[in-house]
N, C-alpha and C. Protein backbone atom coordinates (compact mmCIF):
# COMPACT_ATOMS: atom_id res chain seq x y z
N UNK A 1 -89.09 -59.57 71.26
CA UNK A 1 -87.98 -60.22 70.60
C UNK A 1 -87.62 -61.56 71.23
N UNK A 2 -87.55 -61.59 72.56
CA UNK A 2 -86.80 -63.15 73.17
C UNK A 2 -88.10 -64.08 72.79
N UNK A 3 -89.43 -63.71 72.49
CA UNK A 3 -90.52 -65.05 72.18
C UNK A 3 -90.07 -65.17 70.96
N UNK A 4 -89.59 -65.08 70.05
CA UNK A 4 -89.29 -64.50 68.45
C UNK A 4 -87.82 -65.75 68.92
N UNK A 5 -87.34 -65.49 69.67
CA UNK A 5 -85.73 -66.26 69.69
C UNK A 5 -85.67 -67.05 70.54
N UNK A 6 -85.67 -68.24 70.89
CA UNK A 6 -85.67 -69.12 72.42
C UNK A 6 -84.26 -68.77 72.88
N UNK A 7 -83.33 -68.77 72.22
CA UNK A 7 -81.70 -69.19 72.80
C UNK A 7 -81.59 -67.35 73.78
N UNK A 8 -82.30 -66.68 72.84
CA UNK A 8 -82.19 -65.13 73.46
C UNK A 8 -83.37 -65.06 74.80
N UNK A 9 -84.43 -65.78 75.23
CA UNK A 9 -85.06 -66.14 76.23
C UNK A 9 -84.39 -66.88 77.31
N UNK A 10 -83.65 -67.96 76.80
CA UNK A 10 -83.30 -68.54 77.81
C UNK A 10 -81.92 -68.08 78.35
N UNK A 11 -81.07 -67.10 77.51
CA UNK A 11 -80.16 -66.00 78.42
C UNK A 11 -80.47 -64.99 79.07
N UNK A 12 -81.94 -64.56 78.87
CA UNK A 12 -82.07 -63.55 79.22
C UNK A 12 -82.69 -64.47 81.10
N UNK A 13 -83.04 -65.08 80.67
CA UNK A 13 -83.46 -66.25 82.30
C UNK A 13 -82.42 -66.57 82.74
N UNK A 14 -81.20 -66.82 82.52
CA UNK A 14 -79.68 -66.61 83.10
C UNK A 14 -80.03 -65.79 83.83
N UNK A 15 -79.84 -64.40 83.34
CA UNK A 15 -79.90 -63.64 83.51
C UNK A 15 -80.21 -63.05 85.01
N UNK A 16 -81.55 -63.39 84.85
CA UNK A 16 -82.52 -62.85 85.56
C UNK A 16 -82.27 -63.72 86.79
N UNK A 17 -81.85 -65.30 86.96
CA UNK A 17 -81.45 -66.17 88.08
C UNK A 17 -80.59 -65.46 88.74
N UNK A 18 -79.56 -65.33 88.01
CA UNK A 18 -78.07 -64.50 88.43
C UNK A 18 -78.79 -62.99 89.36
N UNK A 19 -79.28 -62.07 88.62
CA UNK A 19 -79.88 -61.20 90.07
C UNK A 19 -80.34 -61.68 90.99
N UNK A 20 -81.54 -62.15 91.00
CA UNK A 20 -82.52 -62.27 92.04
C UNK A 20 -81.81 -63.60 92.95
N UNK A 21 -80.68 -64.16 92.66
CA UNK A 21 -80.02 -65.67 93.54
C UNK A 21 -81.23 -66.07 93.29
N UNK A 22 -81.95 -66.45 92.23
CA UNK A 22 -82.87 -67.33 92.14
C UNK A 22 -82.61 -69.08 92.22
N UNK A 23 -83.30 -69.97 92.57
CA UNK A 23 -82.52 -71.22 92.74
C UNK A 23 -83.54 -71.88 91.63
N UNK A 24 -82.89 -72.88 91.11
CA UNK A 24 -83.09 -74.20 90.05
C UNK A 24 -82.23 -74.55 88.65
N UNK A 25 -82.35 -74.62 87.95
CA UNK A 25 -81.34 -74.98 86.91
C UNK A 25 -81.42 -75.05 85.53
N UNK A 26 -79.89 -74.10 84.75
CA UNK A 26 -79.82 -74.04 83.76
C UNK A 26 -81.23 -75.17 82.60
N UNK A 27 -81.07 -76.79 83.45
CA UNK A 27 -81.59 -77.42 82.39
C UNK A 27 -83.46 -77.34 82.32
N UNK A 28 -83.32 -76.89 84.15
CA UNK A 28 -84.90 -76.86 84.08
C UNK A 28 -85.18 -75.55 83.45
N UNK A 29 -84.62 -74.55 83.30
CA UNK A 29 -85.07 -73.39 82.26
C UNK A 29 -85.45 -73.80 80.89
N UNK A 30 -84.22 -74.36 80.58
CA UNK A 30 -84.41 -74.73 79.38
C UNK A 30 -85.66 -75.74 78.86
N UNK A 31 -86.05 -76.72 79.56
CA UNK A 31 -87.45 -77.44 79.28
C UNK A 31 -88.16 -76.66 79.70
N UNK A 32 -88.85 -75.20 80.68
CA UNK A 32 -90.03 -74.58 80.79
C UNK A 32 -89.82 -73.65 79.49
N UNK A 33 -88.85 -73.16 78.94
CA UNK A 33 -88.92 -72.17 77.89
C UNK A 33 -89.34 -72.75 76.67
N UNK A 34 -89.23 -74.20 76.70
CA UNK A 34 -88.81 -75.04 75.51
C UNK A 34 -90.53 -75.36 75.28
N UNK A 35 -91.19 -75.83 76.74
CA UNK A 35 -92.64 -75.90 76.59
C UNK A 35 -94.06 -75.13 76.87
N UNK A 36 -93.45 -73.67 77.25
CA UNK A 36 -93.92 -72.56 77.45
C UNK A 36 -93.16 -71.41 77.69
N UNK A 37 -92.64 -71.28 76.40
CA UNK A 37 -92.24 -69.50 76.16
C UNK A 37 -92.94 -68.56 77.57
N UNK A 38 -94.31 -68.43 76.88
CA UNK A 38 -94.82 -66.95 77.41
C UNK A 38 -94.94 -67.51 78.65
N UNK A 39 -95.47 -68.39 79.43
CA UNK A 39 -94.82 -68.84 80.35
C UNK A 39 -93.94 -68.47 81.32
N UNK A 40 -92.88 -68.89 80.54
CA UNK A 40 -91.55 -68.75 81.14
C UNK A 40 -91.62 -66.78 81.19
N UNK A 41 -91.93 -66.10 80.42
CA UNK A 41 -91.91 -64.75 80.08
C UNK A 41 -92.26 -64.30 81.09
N UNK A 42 -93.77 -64.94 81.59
CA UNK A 42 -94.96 -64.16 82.13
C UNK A 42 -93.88 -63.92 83.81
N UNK A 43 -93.26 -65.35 84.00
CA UNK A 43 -92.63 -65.75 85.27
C UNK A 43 -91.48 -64.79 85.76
N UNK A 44 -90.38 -64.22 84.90
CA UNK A 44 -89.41 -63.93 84.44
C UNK A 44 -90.06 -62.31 84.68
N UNK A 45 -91.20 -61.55 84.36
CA UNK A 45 -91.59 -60.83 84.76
C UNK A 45 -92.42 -60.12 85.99
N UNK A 46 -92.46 -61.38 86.56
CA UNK A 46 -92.77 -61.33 87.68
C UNK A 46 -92.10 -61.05 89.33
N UNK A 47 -90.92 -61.98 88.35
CA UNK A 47 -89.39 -62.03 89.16
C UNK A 47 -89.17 -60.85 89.29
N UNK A 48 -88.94 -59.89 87.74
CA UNK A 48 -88.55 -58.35 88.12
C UNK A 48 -89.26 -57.62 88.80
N UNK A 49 -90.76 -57.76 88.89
CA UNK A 49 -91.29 -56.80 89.37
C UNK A 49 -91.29 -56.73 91.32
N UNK A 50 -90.58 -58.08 91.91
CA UNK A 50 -90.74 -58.74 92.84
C UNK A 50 -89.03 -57.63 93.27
N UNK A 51 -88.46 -58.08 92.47
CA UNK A 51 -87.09 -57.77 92.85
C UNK A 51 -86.87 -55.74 93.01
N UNK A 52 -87.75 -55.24 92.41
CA UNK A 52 -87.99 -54.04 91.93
C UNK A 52 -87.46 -53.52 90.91
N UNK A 53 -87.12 -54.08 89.72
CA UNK A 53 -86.53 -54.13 89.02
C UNK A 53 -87.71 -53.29 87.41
């Protein structure tokens, strides 16, 4: 569903910053989601699996 929706990708990467105290910024999310979705997905899943999530 969030590759299907960008605005629902790039909250769900809120998201995911907000747990892990991940560092960088709202705007740089927004240009990696903007120029690689799965990308950004693949990353974002990586994060969880790091965090144990």
């Amino acid at each position: 569903m969030p590759l299907c929706v960008p605005c629902a990708l790039l909250a769900l990467r809120f998201r995911v910053r907000g747990l892990g105290d991940i560092r960088g910024s709202k705007c740089e999310d927004c240009m990696v989601i903007n120029f690689c979705a799965p990308c950004a997905a693949c990353k974002m899943l990586r994060e969880l699996d790091a965090m144990g999530l």
